[in-house]
Protein backbone atom coordinates (compact mmCIF):
# COMPACT_ATOMS: atom_id res chain seq x y z
CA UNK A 1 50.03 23.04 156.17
CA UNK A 2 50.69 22.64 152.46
CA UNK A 3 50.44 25.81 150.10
CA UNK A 4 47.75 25.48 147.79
CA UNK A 5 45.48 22.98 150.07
CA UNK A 6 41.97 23.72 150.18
CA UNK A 7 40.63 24.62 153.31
CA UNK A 8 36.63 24.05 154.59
CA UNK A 9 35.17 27.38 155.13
CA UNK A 10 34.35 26.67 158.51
CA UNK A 11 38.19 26.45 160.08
CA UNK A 12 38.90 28.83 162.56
CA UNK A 13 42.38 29.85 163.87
CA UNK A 14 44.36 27.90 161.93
CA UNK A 15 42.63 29.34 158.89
CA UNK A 16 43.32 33.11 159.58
CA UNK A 17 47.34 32.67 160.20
CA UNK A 18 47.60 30.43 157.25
CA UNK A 19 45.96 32.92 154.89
CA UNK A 20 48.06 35.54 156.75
CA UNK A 21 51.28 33.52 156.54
CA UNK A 22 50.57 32.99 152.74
CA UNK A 23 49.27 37.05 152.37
CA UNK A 24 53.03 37.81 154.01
CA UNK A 25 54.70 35.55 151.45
CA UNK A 26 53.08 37.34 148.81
CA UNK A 27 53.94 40.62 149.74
CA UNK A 28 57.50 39.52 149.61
CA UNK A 29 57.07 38.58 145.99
CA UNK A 30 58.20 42.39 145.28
CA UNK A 31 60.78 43.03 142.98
CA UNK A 32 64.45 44.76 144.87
CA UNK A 33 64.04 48.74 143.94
CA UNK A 34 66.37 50.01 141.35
CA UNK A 35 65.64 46.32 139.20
CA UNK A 36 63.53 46.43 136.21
CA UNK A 37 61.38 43.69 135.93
CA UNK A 38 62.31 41.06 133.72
CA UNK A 39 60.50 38.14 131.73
CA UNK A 40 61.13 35.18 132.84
CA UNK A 41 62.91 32.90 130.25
CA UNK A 42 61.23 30.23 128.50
CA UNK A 43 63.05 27.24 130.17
CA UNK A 44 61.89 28.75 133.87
CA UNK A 45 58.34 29.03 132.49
CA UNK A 46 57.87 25.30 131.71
CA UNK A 47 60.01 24.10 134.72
CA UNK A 48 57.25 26.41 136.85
CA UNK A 49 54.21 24.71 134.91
CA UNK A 50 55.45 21.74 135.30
CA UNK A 51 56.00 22.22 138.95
CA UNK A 52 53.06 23.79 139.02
CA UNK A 53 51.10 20.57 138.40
CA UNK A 54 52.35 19.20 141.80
CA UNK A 55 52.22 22.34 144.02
CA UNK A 56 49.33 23.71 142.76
CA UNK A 57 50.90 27.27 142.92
CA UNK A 58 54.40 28.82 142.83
CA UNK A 59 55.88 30.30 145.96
CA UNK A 60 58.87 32.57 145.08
CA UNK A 61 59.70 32.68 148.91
CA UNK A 62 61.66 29.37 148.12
CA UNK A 63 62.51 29.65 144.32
CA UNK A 64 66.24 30.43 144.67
CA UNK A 65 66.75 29.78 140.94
CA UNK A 66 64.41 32.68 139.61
CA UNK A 67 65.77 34.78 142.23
CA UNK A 68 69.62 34.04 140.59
CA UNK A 69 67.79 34.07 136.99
CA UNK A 70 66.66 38.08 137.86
CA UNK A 71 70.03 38.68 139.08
CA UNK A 72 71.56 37.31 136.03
CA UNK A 73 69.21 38.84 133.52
CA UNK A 74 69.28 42.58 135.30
CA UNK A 75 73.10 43.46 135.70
CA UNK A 76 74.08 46.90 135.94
CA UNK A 77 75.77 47.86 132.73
CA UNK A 78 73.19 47.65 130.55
CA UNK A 79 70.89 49.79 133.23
CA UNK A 80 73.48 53.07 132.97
CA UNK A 81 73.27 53.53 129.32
CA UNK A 82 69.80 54.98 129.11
CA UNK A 83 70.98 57.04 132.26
CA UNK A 84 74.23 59.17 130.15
CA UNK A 85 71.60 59.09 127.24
CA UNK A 86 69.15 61.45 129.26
CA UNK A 87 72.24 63.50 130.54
CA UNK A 88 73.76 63.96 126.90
CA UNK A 89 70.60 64.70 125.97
CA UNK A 90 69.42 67.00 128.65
CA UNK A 91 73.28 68.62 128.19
CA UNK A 92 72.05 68.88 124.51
CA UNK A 93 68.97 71.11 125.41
CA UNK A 94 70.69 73.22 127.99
CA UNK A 95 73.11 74.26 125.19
CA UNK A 96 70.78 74.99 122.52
CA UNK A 97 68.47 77.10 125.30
CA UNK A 98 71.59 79.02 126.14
CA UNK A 99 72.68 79.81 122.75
CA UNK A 100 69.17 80.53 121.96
CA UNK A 101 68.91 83.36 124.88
CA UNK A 102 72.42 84.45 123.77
CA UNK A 103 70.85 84.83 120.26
CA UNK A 104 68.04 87.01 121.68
CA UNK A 105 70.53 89.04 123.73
CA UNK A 106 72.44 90.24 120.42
CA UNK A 107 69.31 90.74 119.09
CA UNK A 108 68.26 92.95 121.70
CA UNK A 109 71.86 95.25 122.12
CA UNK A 110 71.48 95.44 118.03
CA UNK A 111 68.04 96.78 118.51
CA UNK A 112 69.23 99.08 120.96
CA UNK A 113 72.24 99.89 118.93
CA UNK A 114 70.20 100.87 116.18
CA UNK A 115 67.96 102.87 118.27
CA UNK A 116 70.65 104.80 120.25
CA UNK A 117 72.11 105.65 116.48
CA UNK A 118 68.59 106.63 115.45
CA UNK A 119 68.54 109.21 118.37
CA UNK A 120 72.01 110.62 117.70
CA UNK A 121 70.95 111.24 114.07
CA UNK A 122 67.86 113.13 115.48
CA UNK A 123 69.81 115.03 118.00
CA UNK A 124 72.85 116.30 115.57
CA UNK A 125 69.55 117.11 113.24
CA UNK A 126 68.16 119.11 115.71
CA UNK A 127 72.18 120.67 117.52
CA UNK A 128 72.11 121.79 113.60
CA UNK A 129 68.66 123.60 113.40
CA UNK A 130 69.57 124.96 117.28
CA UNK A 131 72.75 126.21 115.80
CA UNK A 132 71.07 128.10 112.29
CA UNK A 133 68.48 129.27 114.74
CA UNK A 134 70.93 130.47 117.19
CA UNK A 135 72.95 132.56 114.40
CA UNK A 136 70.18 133.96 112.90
CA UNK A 137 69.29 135.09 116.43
CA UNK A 138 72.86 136.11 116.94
CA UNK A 139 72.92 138.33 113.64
CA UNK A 140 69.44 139.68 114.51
CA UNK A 141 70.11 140.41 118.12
CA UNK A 142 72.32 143.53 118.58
CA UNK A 143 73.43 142.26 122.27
CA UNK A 144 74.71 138.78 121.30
CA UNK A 145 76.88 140.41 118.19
CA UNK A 146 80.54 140.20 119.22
CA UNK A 147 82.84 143.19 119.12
CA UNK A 148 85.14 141.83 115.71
CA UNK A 149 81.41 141.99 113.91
CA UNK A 150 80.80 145.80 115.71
CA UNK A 151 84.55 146.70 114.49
CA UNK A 152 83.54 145.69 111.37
CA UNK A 153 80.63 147.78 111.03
CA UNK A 154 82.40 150.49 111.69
CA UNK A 155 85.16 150.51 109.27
CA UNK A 156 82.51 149.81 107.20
CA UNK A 157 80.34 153.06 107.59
CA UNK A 158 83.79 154.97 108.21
CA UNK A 159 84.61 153.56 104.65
CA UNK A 160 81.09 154.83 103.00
CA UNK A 161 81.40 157.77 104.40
CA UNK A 162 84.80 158.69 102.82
CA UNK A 163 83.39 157.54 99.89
CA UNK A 164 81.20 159.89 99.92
CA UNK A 165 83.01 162.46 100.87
CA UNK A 166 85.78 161.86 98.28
CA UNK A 167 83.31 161.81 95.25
CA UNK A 168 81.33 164.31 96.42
CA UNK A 169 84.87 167.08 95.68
CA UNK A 170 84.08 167.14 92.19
CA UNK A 171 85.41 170.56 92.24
CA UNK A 172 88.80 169.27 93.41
CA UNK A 173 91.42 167.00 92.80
CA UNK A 174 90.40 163.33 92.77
CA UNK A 175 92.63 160.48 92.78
CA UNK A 176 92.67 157.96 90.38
CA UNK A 177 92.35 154.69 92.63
CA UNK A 178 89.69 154.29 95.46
CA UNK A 179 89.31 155.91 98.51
CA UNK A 180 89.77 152.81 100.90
CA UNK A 181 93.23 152.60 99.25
CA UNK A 182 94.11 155.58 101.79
CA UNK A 183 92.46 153.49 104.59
CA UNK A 184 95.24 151.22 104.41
CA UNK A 185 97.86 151.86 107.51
CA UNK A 186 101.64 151.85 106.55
CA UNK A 187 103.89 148.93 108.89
CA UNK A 188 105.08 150.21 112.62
CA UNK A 189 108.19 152.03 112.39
CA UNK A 190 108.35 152.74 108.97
CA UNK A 191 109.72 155.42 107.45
CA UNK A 192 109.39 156.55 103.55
CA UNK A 193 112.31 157.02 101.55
CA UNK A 194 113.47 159.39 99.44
CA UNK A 195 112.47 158.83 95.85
CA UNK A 196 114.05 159.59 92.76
CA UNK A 197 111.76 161.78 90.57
CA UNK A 198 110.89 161.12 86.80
CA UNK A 199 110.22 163.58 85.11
CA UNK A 200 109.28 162.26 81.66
CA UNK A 201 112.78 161.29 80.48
CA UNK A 202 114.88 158.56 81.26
CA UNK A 203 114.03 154.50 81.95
CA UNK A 204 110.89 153.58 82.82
CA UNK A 205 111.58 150.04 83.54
CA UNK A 206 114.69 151.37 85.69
CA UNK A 207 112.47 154.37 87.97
CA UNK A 208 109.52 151.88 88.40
CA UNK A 209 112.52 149.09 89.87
CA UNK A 210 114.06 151.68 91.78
CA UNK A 211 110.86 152.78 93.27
CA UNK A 212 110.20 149.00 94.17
CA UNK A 213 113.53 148.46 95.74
CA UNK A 214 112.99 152.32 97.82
CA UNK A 215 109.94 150.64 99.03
CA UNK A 216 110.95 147.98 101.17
CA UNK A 217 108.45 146.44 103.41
CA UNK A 218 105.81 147.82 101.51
CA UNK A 219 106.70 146.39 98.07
CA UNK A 220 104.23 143.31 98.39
CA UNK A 221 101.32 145.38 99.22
CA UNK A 222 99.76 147.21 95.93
CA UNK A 223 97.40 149.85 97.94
CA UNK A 224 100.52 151.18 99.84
CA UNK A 225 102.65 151.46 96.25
CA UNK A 226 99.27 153.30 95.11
CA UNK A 227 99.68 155.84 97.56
CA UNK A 228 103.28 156.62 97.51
CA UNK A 229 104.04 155.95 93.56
CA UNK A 230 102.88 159.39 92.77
CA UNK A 231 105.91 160.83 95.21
CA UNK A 232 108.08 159.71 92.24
CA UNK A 233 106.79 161.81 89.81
CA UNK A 234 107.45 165.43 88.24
CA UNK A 235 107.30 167.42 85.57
CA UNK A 236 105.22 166.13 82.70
CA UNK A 237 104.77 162.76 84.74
CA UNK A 238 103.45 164.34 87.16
CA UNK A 239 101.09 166.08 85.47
CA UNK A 240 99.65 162.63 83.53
CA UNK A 241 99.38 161.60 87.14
CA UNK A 242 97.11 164.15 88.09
CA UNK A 243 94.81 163.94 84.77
CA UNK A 244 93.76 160.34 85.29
CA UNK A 245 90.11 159.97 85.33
CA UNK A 246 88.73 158.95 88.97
CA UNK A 247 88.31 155.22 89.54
CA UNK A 248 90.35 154.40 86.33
CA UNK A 249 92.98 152.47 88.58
CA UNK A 250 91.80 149.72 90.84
CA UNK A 251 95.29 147.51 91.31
CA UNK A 252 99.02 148.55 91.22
CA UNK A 253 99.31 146.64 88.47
CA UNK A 254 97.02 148.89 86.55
CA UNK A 255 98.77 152.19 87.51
CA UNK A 256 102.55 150.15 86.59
CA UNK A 257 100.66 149.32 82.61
CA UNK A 258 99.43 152.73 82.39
CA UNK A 259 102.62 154.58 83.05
CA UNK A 260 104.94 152.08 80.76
CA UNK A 261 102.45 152.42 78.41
CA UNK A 262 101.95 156.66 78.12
CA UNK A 263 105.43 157.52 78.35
CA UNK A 264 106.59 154.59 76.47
CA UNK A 265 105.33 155.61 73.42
CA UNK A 266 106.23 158.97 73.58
CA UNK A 267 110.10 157.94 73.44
CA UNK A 268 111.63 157.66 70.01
CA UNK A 269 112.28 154.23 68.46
CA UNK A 270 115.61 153.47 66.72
CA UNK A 271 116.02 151.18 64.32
CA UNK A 272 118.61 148.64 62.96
CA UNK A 273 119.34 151.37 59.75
CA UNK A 274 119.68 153.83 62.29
CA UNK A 275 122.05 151.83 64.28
CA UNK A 276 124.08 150.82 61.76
CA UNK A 277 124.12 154.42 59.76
CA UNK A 278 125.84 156.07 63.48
CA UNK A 279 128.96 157.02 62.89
CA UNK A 280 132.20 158.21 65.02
CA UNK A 281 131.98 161.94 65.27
CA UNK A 282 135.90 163.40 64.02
CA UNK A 283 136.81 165.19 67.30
CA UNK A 284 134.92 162.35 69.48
CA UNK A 285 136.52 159.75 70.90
CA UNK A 286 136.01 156.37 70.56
CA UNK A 287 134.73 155.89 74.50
CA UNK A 288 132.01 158.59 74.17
CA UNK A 289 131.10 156.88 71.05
CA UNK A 290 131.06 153.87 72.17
CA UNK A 291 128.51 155.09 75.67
CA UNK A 292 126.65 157.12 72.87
CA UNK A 293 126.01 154.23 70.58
CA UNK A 294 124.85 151.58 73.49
CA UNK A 295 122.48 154.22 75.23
CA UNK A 296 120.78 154.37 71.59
CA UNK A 297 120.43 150.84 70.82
CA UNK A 298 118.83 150.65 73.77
CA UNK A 299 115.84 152.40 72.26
CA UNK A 300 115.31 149.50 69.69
CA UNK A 301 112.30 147.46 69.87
CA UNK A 302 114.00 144.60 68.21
CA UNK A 303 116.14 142.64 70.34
CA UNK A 304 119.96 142.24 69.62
CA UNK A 305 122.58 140.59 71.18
CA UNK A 306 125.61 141.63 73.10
CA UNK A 307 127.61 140.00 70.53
CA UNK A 308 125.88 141.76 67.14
CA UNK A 309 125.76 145.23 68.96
CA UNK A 310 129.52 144.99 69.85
CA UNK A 311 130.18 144.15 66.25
CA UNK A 312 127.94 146.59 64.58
CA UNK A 313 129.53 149.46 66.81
CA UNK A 314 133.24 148.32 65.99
CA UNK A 315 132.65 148.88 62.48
CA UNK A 316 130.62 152.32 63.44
CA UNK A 317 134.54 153.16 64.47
CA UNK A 318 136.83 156.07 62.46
CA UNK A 319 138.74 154.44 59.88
CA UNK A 320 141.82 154.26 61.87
CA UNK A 321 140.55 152.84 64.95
CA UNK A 322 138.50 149.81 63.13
CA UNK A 323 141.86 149.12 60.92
CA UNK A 324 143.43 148.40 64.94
CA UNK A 325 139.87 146.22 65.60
CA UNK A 326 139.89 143.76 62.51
CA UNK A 327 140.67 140.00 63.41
CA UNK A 328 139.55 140.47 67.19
CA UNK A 329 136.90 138.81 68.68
CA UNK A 330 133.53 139.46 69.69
CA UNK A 331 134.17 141.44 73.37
CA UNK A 332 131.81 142.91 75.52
CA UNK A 333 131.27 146.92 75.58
CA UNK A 334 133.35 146.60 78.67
CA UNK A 335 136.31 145.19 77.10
CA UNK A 336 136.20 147.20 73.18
CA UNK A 337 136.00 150.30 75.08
CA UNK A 338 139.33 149.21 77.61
CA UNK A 339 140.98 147.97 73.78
CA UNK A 340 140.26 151.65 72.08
CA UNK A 341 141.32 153.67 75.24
CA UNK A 342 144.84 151.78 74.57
CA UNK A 343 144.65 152.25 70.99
CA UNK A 344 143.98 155.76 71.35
CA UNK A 345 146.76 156.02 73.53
CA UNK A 346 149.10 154.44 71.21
CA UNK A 347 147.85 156.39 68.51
CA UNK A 348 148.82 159.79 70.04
CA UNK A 349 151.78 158.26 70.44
CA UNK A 350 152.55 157.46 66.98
CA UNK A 351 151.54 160.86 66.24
CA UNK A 352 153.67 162.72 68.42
CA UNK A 353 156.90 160.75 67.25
CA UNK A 354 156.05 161.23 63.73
CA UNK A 355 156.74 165.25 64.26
CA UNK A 356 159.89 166.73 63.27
CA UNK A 357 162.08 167.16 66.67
CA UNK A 358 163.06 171.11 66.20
CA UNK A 359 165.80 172.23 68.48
CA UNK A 360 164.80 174.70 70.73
CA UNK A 361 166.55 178.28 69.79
CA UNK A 362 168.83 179.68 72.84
CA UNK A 363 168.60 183.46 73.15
CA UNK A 364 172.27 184.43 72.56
CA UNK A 365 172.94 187.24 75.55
CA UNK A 366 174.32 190.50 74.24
CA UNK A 367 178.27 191.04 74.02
CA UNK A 368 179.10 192.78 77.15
CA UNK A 369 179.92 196.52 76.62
CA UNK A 370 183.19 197.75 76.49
CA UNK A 371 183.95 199.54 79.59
CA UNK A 372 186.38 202.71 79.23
CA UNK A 373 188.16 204.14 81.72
CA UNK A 374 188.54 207.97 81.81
């Protein structure tokens, strides 16, 4: 039976498997899964019209050519492109969604960051107000004070008390420098020297650098030269020692100024006129001079070289000892008193040749006695 033929309503059996037969044919009509449909091309259009006007109606069951046509416009390549454009694209959105979560992660540790440096700030704030409030507790509680602090307090009141004591003896002797100088212990194992005494007279500068170099192990420490300085003294020192007004020397430097100063002053000042106006004595010779003359420009206030002293004391010299001296060059007090010992020497020499030799007078012995015979 042709496709397309029209059919009385009235058929029977032949009439329901034709209409099935063409319903199957239709249903194979569907397009192959994983094809896109495709137009058909203009050329296959007007070839199916024009069939069309013969058939009455298409049957794709036996159009090989569209079949081919599909095939041909529908190959494969083209069909994977919009596939890797979804993948790049998905790839795309899986990146940025990952770096967007790794975003808020760094966001979130520098939140906590901040926060964990927040509460450190507000701990060591509070570890500090723990720590004033736990000293003042530990000054103000007598249990929690250690035993250094309780030592302390004791050499403290031990140290008023003496005080107290020592000012109190107005009736007695009071030293000059404070009490908690005597506090001070001397080094293990040492024992005081003996010290030269000054009585008023002499060096100053050399007893105070004697009494330094005595000292020892306790020359660095001013309270212990405090206490043992006065040892030095006698006489007249002695008793300035023992006038000075209580609490008038704090330091050992103090006590060193006072005593260069009060006995300084009371030794006599020589001048250059004086100096140069001191003269050989007749019967003294020229080496006592000479020590006699150096211990006195010592006294001078103005300073003089080696050189000008030596010179001025040379022409200080008898008559007949300079006359020796002229043309030599400056020496040292060492060396003009060596070169007047040996002019001295040659001097007495001179003098005892210059003496008349007398011959010593032989006692004659008496002309024996005649001896007669009876």
């Amino acid at each position: 039976m042709l496709v397309g033929v029209t059919v009385p309503a009235n058929s029977t059996g032949d009439e329901s498997s034709t209409s099935t037969h063409f319903k199957r044919k239709k249903a194979r009509k569907n397009v192959v899964p994983g094809h896109r449909p495709m137009a058909r091309s203009f050329r296959n259009s007007h070839n199916e019209i024009h069939d069309s006007s013969y058939s009455g109606s298409r049957n794709p069951l036996y159009d090989a050519t569209t079949s081919n046509e599909v095939a041909e416009s529908n190959p494969r390549e083209p069909h994977q492109a919009p596939v890797e454009q979804v993948l790049a694209t998905n790839e795309t959105r899986s990146l940025e969604e990952r770096l967007a979560q790794l975003t808020a992660a760094l966001q979130q540790k520098e939140d906590e960051l901040a926060a964990l440096r927040t509460q450190l700030a507000n701990r060591t704030g509070r570890e500090n107000e723990g720590h004033a409030t736990s000293q003042a507790a530990h000054q103000a509680s007598p249990s929690s004070i250690s035993l250094e602090a309780i030592q302390q307090m004791i050499n403290e009141g031990v140290k008023a008390q003496y005080m107290q004591t020592h000012y109190s003896m107005r009736l007695g002797y009071v030293k000059p420098y404070p009490p908690d100088v005597d506090l001070v212990p001397f080094p293990n194992n040492y024992r005081q020297p003996q010290f030269s005494k000054f009585n008023g007279t002499g060096s100053l500068h050399e007893h105070v650098a004697h009494f330094l170099a005595a000292c020892q192990d306790t020359a660095n420490n001013g309270e212990l030269l405090l206490r043992q300085f006065v040892q030095t003294l006698s006489g007249p020192a002695f008793t300035w020692h023992s006038k000075l007004a209580p609490g008038s020397i704090k330091t050992w430097e103090q006590m060193q100024d006072s005593f260069l100063e009060h006995f300084y002053s009371t030794q006599r000042t020589v001048g250059i006129t004086e100096l140069t106006q001191t003269e050989q004595r007749g019967n003294e010779k020229a080496t006592d001079f000479i020590n006699r003359w150096r211990n006195l420009s010592l006294h001078c206030p103005q300073p003089i070289t080696e050189q000008e002293a030596v010179r001025m004391c040379m022409n200080n010299l008898n008559p007949d000892m300079a006359v020796y001296l002229q043309g030599v060059p400056a020496l040292t007090f060492e060396e003009l008193a060596s070169k007047v010992t040996d002019i001295e020497n040659y001097m007495q020499f001179v003098i005892r040749r210059s003496k008349p030799y007398s011959k010593p007078i032989e006692k004659s012995n008496p002309p024996d006695k005649a001896t007669f015979k009876p």
